[in-house]
PDB file of N, CA and C in Angstrom:
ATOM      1  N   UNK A   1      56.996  65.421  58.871  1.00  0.00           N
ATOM      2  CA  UNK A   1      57.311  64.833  57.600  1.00  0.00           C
ATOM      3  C   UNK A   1      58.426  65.624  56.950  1.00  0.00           C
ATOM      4  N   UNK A   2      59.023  65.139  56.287  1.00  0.00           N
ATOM      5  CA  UNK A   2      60.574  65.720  55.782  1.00  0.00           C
ATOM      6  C   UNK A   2      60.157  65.661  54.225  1.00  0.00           C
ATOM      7  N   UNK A   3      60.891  66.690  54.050  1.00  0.00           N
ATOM      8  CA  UNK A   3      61.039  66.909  52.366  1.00  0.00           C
ATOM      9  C   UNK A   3      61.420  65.903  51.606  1.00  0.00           C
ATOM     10  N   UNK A   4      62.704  65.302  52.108  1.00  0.00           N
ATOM     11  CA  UNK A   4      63.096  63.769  51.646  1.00  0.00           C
ATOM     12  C   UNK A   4      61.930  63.583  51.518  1.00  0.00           C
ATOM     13  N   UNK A   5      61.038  62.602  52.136  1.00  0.00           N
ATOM     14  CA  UNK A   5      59.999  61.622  51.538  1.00  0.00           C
ATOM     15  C   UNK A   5      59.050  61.914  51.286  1.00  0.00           C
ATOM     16  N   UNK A   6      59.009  63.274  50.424  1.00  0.00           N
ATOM     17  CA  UNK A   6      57.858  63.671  49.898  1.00  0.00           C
ATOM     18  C   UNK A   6      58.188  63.387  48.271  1.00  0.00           C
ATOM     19  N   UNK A   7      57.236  62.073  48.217  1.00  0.00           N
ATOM     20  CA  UNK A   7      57.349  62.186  46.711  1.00  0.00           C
ATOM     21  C   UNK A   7      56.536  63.182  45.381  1.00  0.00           C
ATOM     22  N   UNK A   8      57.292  63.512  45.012  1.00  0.00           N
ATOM     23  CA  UNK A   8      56.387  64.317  43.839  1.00  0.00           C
ATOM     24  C   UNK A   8      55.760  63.474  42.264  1.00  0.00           C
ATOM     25  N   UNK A   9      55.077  63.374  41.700  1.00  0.00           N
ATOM     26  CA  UNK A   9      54.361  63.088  40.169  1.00  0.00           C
ATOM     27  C   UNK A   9      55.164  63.464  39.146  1.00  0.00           C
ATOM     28  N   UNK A  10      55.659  64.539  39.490  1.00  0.00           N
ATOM     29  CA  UNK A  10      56.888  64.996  38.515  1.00  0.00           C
ATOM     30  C   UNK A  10      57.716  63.961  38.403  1.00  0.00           C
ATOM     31  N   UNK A  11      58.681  64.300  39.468  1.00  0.00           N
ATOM     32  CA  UNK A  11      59.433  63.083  39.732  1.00  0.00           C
ATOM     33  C   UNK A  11      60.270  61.508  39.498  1.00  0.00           C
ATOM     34  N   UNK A  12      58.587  60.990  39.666  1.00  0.00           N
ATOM     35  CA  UNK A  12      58.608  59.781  38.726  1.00  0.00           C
ATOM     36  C   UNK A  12      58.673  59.602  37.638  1.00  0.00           C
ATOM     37  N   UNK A  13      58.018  60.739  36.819  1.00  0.00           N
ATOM     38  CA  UNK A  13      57.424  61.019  35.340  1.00  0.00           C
ATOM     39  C   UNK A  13      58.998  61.221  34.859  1.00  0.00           C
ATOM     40  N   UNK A  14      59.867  61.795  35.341  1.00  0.00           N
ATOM     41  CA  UNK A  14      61.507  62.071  34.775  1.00  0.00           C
ATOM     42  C   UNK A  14      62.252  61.163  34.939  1.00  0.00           C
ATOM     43  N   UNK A  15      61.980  60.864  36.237  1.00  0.00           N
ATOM     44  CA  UNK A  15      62.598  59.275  36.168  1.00  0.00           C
ATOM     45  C   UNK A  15      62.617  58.063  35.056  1.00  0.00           C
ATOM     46  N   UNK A  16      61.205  58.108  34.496  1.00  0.00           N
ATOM     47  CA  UNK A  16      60.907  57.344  33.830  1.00  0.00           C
ATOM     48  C   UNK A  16      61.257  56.935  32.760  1.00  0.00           C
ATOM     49  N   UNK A  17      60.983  58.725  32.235  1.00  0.00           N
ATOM     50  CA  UNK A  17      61.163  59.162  30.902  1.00  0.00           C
ATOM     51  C   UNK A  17      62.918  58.925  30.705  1.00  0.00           C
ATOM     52  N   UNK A  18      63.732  59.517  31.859  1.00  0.00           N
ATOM     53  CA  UNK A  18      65.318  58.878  31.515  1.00  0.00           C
ATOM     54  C   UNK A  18      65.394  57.506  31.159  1.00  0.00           C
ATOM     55  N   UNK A  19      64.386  56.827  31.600  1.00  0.00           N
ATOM     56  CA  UNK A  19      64.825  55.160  31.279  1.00  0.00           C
ATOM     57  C   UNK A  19      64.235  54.435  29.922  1.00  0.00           C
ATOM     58  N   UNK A  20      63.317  55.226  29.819  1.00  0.00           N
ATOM     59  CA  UNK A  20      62.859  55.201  27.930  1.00  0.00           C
ATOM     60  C   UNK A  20      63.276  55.499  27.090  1.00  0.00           C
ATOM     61  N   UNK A  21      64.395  56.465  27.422  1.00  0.00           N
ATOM     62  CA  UNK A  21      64.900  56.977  26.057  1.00  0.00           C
ATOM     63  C   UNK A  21      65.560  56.282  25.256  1.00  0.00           C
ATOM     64  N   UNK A  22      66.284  55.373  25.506  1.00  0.00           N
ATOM     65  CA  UNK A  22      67.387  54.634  24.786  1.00  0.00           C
ATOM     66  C   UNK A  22      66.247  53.074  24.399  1.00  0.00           C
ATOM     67  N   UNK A  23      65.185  52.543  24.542  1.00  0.00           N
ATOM     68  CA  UNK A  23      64.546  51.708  24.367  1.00  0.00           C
ATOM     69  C   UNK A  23      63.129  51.870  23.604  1.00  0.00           C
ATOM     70  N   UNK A  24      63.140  53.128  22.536  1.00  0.00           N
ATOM     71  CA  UNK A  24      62.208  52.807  21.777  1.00  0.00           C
ATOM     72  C   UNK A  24      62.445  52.365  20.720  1.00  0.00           C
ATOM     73  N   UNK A  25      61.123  51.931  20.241  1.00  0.00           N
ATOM     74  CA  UNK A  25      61.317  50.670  19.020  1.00  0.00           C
ATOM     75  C   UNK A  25      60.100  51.138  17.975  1.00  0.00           C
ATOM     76  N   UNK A  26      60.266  50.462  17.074  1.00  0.00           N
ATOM     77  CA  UNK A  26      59.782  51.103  15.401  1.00  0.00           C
ATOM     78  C   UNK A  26      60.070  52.022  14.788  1.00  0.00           C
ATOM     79  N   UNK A  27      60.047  52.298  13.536  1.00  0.00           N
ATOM     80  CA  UNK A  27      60.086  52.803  12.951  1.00  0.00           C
ATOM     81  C   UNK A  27      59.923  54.430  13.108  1.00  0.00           C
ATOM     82  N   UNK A  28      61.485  55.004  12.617  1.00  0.00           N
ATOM     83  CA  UNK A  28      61.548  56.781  12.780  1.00  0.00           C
ATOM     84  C   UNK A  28      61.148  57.277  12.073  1.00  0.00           C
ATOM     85  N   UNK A  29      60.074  58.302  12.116  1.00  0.00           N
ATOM     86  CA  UNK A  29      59.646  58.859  10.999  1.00  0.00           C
ATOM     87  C   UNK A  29      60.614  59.475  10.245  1.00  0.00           C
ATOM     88  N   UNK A  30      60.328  59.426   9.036  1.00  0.00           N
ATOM     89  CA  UNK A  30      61.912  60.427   7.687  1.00  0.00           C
ATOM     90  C   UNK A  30      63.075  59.576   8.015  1.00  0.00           C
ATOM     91  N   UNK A  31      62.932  58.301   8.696  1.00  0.00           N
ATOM     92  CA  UNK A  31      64.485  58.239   8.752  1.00  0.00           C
ATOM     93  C   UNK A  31      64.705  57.192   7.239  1.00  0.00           C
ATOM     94  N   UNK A  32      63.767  56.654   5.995  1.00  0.00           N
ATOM     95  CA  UNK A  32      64.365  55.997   5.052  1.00  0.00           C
ATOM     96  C   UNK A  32      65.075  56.570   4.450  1.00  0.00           C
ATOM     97  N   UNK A  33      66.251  55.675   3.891  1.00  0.00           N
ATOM     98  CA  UNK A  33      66.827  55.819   2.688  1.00  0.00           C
ATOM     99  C   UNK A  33      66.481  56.642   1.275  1.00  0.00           C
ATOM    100  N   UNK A  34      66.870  56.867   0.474  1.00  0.00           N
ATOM    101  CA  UNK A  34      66.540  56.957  -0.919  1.00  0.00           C
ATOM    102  C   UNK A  34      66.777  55.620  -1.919  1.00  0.00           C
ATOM    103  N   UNK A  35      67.628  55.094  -1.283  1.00  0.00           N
ATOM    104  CA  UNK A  35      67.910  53.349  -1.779  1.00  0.00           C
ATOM    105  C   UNK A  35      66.958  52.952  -1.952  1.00  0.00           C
ATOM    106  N   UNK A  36      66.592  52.538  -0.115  1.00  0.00           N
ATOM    107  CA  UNK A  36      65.228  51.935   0.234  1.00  0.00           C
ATOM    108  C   UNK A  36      64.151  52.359  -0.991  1.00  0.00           C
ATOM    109  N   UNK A  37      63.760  53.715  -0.766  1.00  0.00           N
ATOM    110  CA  UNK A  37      62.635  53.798  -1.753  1.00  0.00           C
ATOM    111  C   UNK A  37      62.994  53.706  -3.306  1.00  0.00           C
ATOM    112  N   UNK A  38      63.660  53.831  -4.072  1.00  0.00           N
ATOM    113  CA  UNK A  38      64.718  53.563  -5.389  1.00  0.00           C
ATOM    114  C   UNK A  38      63.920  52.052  -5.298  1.00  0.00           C
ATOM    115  N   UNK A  39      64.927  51.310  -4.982  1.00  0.00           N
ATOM    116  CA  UNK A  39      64.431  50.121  -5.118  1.00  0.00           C
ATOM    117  C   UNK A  39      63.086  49.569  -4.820  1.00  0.00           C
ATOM    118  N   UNK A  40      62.423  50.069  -3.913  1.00  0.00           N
ATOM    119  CA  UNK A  40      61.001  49.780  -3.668  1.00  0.00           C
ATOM    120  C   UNK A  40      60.053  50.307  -4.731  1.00  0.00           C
ATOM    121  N   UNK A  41      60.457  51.490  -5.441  1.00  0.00           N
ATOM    122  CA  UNK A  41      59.568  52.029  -6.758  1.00  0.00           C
ATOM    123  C   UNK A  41      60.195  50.818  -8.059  1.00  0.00           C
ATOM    124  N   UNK A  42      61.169  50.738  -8.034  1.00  0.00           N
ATOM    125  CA  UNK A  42      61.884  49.892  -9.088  1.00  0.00           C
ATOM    126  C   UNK A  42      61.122  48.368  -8.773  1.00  0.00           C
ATOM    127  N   UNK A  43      60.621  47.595  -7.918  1.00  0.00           N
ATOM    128  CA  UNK A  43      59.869  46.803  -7.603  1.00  0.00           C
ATOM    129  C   UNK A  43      58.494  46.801  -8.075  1.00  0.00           C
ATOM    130  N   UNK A  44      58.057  47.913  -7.667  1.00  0.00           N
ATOM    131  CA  UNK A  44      56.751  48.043  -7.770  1.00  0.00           C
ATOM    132  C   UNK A  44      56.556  48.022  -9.335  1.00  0.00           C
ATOM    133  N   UNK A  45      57.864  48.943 -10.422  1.00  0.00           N
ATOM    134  CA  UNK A  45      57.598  48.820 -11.814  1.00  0.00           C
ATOM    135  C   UNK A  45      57.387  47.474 -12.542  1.00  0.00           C
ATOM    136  N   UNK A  46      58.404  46.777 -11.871  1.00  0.00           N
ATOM    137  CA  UNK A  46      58.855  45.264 -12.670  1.00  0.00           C
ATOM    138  C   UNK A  46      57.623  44.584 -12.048  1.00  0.00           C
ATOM    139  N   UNK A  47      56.777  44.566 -10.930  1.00  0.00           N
ATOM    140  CA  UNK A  47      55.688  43.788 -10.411  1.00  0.00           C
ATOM    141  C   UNK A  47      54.422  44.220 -11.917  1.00  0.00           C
ATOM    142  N   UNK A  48      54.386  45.567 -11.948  1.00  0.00           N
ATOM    143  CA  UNK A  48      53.395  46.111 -12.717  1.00  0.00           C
ATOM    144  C   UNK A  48      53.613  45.470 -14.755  1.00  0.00           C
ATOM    145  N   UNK A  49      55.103  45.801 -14.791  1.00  0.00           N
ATOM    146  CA  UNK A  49      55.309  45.307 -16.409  1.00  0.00           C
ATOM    147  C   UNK A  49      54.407  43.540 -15.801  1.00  0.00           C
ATOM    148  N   UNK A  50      55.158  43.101 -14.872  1.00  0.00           N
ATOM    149  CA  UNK A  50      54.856  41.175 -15.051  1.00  0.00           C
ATOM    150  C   UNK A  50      53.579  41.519 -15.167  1.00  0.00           C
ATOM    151  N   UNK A  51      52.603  42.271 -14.394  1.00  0.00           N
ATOM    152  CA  UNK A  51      51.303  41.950 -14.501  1.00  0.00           C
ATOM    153  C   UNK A  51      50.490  42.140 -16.045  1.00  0.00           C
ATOM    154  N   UNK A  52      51.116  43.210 -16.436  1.00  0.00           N
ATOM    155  CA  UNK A  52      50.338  43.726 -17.856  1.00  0.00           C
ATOM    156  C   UNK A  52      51.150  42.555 -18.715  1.00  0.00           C
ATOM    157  N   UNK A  53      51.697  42.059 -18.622  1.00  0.00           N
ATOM    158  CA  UNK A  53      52.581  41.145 -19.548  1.00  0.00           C
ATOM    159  C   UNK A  53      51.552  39.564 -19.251  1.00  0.00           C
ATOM    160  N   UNK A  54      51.237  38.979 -18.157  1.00  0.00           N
ATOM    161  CA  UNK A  54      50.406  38.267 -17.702  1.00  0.00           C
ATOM    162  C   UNK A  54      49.061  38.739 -18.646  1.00  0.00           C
ATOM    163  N   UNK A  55      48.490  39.802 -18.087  1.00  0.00           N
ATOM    164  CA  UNK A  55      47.171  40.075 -18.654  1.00  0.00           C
ATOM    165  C   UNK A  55      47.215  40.326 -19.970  1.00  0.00           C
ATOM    166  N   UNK A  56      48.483  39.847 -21.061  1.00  0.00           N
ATOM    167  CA  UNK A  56      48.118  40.184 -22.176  1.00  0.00           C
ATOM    168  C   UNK A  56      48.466  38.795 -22.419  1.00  0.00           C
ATOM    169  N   UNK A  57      48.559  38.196 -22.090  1.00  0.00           N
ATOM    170  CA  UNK A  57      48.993  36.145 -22.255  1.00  0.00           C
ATOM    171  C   UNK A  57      47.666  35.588 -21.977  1.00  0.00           C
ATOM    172  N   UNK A  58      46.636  36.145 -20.869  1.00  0.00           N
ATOM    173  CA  UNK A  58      45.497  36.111 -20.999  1.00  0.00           C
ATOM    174  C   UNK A  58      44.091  36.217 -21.665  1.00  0.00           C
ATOM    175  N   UNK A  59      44.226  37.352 -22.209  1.00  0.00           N
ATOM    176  CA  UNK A  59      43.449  38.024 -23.188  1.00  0.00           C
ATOM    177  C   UNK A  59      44.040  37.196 -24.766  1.00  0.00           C
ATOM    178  N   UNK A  60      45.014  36.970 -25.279  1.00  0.00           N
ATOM    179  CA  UNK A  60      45.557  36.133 -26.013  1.00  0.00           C
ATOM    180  C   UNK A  60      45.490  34.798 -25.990  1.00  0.00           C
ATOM    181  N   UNK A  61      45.306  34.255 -24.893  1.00  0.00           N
ATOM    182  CA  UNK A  61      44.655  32.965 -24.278  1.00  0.00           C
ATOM    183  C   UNK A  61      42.772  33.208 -25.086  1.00  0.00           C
ATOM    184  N   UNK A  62      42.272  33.506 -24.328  1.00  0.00           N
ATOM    185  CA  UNK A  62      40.935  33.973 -24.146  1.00  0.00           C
ATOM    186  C   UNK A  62      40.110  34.339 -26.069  1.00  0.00           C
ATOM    187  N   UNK A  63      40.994  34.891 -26.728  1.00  0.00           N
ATOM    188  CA  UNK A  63      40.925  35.126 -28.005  1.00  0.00           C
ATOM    189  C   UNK A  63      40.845  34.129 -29.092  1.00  0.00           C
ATOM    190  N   UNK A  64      42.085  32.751 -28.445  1.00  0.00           N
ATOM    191  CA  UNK A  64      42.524  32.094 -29.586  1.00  0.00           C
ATOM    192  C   UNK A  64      41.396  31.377 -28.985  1.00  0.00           C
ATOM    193  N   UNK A  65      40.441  30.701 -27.637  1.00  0.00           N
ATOM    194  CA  UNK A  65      39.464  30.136 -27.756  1.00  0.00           C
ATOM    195  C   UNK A  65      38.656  30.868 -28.138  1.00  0.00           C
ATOM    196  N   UNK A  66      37.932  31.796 -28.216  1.00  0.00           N
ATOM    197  CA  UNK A  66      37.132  32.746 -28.983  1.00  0.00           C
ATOM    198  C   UNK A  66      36.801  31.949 -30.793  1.00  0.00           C
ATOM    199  N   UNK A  67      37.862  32.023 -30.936  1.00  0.00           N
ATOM    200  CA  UNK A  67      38.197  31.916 -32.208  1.00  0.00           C
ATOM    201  C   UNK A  67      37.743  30.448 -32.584  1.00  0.00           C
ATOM    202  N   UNK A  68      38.097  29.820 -31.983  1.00  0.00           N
ATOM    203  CA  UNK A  68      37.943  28.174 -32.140  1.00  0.00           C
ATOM    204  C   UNK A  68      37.132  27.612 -32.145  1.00  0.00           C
ATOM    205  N   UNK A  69      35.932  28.652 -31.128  1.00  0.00           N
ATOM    206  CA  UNK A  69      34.703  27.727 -30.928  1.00  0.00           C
ATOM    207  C   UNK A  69      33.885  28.429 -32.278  1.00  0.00           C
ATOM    208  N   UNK A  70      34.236  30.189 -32.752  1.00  0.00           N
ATOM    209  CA  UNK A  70      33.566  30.388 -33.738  1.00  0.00           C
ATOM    210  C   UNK A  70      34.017  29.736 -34.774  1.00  0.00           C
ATOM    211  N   UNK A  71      35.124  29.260 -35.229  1.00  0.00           N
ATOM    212  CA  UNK A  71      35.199  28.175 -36.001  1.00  0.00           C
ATOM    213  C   UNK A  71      34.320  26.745 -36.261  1.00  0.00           C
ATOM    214  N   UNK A  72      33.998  26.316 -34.896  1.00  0.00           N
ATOM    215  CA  UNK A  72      33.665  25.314 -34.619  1.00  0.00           C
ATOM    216  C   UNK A  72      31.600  25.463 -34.754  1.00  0.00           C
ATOM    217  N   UNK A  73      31.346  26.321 -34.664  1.00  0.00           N
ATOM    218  CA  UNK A  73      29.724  27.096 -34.965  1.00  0.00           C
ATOM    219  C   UNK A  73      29.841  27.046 -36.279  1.00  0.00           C
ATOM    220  N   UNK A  74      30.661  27.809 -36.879  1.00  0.00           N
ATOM    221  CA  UNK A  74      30.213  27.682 -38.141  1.00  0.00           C
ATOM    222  C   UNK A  74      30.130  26.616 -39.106  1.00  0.00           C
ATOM    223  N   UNK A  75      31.156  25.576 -38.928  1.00  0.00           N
ATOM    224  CA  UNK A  75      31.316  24.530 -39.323  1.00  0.00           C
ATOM    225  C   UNK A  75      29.784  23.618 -39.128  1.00  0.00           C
ATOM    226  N   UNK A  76      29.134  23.788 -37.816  1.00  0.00           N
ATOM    227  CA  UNK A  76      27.808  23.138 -37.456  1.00  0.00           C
ATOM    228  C   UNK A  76      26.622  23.469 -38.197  1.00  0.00           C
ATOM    229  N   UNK A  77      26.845  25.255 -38.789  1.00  0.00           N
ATOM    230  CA  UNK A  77      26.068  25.738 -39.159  1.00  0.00           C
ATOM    231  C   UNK A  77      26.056  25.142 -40.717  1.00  0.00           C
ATOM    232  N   UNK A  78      26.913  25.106 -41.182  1.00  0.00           N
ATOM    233  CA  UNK A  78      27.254  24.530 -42.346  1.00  0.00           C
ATOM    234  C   UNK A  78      26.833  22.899 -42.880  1.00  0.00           C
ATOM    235  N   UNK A  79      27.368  22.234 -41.300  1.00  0.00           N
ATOM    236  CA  UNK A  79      27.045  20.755 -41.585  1.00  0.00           C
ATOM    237  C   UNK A  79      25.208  20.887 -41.360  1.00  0.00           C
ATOM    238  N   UNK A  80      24.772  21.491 -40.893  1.00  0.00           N
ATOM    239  CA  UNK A  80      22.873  21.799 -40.546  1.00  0.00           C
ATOM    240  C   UNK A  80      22.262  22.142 -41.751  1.00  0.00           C
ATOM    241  N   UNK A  81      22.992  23.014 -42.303  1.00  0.00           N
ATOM    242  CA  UNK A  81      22.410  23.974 -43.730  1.00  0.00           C
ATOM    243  C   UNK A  81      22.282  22.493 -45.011  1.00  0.00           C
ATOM    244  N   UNK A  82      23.561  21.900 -45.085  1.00  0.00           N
ATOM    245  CA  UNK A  82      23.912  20.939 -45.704  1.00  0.00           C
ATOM    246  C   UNK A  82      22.837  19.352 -45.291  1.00  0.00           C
ATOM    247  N   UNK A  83      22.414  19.337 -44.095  1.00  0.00           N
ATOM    248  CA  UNK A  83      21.333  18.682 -43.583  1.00  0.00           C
ATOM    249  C   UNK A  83      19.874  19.110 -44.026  1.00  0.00           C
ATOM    250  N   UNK A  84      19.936  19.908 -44.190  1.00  0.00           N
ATOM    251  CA  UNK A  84      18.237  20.215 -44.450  1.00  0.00           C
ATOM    252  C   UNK A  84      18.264  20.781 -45.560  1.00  0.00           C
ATOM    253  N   UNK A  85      19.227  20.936 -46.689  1.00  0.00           N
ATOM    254  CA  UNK A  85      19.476  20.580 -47.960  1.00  0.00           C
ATOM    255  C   UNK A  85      19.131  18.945 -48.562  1.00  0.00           C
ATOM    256  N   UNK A  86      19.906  18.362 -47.815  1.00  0.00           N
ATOM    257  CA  UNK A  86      19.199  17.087 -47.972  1.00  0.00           C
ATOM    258  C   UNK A  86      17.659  16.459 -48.094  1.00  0.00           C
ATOM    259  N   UNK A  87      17.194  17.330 -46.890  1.00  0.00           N
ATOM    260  CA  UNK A  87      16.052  16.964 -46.359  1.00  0.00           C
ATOM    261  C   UNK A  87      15.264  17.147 -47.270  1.00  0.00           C
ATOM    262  N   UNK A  88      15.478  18.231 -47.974  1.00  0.00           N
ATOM    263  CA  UNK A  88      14.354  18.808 -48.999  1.00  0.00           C
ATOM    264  C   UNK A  88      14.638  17.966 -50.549  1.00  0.00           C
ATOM    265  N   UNK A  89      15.751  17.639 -50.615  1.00  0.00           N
ATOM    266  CA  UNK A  89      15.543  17.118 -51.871  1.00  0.00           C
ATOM    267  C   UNK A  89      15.125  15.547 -52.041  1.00  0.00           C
ATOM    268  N   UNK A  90      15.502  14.966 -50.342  1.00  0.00           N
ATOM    269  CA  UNK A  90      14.637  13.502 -49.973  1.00  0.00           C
ATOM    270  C   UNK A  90      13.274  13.634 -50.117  1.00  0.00           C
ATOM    271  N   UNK A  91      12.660  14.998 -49.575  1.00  0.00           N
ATOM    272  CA  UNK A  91      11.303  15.007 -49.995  1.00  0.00           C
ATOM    273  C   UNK A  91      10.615  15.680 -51.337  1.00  0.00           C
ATOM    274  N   UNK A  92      11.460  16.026 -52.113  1.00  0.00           N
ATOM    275  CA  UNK A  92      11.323  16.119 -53.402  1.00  0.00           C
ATOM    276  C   UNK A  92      11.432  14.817 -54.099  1.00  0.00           C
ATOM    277  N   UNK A  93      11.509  13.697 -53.518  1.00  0.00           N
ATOM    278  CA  UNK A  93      11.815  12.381 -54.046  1.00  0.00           C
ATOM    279  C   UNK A  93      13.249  12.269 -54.884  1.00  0.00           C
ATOM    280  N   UNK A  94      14.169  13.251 -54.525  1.00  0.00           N
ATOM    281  CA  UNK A  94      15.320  12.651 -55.421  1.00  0.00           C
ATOM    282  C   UNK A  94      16.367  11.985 -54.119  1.00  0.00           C
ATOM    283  N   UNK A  95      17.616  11.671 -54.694  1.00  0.00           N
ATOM    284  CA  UNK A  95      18.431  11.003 -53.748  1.00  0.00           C
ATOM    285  C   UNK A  95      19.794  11.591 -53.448  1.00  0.00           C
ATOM    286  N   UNK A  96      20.289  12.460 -52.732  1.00  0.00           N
ATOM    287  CA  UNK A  96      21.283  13.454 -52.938  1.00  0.00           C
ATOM    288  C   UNK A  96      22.558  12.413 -52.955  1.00  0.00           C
ATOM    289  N   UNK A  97      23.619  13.173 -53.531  1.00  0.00           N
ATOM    290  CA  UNK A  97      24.349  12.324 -53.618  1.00  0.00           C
ATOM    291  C   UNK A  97      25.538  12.449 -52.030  1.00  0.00           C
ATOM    292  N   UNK A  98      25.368  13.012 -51.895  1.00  0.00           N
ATOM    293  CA  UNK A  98      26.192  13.255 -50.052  1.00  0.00           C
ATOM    294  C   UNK A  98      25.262  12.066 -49.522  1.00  0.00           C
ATOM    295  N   UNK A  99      24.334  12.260 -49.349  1.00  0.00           N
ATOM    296  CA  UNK A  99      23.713  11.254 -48.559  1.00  0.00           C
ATOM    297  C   UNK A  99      24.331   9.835 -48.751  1.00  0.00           C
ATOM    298  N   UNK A 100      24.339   9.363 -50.309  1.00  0.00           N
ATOM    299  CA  UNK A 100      24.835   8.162 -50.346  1.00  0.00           C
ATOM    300  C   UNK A 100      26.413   7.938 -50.265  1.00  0.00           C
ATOM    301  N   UNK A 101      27.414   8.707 -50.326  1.00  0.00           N
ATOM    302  CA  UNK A 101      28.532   8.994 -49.994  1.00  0.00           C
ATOM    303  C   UNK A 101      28.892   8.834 -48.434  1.00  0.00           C
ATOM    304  N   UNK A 102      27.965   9.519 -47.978  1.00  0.00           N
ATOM    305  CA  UNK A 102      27.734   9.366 -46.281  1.00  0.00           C
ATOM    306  C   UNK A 102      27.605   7.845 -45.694  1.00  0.00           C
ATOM    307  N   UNK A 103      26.349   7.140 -46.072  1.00  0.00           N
ATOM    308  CA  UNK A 103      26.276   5.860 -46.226  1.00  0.00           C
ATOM    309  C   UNK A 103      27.138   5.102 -46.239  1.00  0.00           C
ATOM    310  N   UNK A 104      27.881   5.002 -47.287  1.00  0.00           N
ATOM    311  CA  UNK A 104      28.977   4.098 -47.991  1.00  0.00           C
ATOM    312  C   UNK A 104      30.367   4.583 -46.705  1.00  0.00           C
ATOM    313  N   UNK A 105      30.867   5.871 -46.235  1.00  0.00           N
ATOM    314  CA  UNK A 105      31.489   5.737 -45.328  1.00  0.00           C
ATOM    315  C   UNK A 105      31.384   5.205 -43.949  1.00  0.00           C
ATOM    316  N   UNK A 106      29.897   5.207 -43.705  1.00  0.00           N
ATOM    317  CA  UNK A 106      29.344   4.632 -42.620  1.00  0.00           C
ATOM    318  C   UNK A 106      29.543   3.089 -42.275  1.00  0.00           C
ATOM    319  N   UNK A 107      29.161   2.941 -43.545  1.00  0.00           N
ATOM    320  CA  UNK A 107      29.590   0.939 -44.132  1.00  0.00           C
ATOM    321  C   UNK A 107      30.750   0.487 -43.899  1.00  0.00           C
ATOM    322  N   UNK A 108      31.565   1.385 -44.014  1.00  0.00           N
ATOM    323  CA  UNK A 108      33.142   1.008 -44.218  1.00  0.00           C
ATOM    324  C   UNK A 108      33.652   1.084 -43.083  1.00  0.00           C
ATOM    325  N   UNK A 109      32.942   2.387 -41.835  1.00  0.00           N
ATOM    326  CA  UNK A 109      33.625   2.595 -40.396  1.00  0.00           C
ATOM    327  C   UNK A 109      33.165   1.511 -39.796  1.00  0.00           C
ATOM    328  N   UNK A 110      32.013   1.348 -39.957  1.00  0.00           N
ATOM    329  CA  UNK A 110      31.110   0.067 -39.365  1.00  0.00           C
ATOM    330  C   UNK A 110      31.626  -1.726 -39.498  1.00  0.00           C
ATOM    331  N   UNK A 111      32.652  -1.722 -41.088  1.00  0.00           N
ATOM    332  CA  UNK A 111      33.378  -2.715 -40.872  1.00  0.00           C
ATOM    333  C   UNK A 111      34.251  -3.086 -40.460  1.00  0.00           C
ATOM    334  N   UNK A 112      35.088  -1.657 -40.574  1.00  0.00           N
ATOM    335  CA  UNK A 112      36.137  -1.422 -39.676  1.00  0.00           C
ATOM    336  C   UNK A 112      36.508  -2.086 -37.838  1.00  0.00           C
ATOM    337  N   UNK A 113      35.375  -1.328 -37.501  1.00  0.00           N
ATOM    338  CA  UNK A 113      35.356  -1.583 -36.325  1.00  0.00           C
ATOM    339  C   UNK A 113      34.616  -3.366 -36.032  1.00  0.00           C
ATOM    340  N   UNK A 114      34.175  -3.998 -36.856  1.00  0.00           N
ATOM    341  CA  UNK A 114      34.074  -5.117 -36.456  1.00  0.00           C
ATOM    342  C   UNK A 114      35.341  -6.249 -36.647  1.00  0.00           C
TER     343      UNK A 114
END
């Protein structure tokens, strides 16, 4: 057997490695920019203002119904209080005068619509 065709493990392994060198792919470590990251922090700020700017259009959303429906309670509470005001002076035998005011608009929607 001859030295020629004695292959060695080494060998191949150098072989190889010469033919890889010029064909790797992804990303070099340390090799970004300062651009790159500049602008990628400058992104990330303007993403963050839109969001807190969003979440305060929300919460401002969220408030003015807040508001509307406690508007809208109290008004019930009022028209209820004003109901059983009534109630008591129907059973005191007198005749409130809302009640008949009420009536008389009732009469009038009621002709309305016919």
């Amino acid at each position: 057997m001859d030295v020629d065709e004695f292959h060695s493990p080494e060998a191949d392994m150098e072989n190889e490695g010469s033919k890889r060198e010029g064909t790797k792919r992804g990303r070099k470590p340390g090799r970004k920019a300062k651009s790159d990251m500049k602008a990628k922090l400058e992104r990330s700020r303007q993403s963050a203002r839109e969001c807190r700017a969003r979440k305060k259009l929300r919460y401002q959303y969220l408030e003015e119904l807040v508001a509307n429906r406690e508007k809208a309670v109290f008004a019930l509470h009022r028209e209820l209080e004003q109901y059983r005001q009534w109630a008591k002076e129907i059973d005191e035998g007198k005749v409130p005068e809302g009640v008949l005011k009420l009536i008389e608009n009732e009469k009038i929607k009621k002709n309305e619509n016919e």
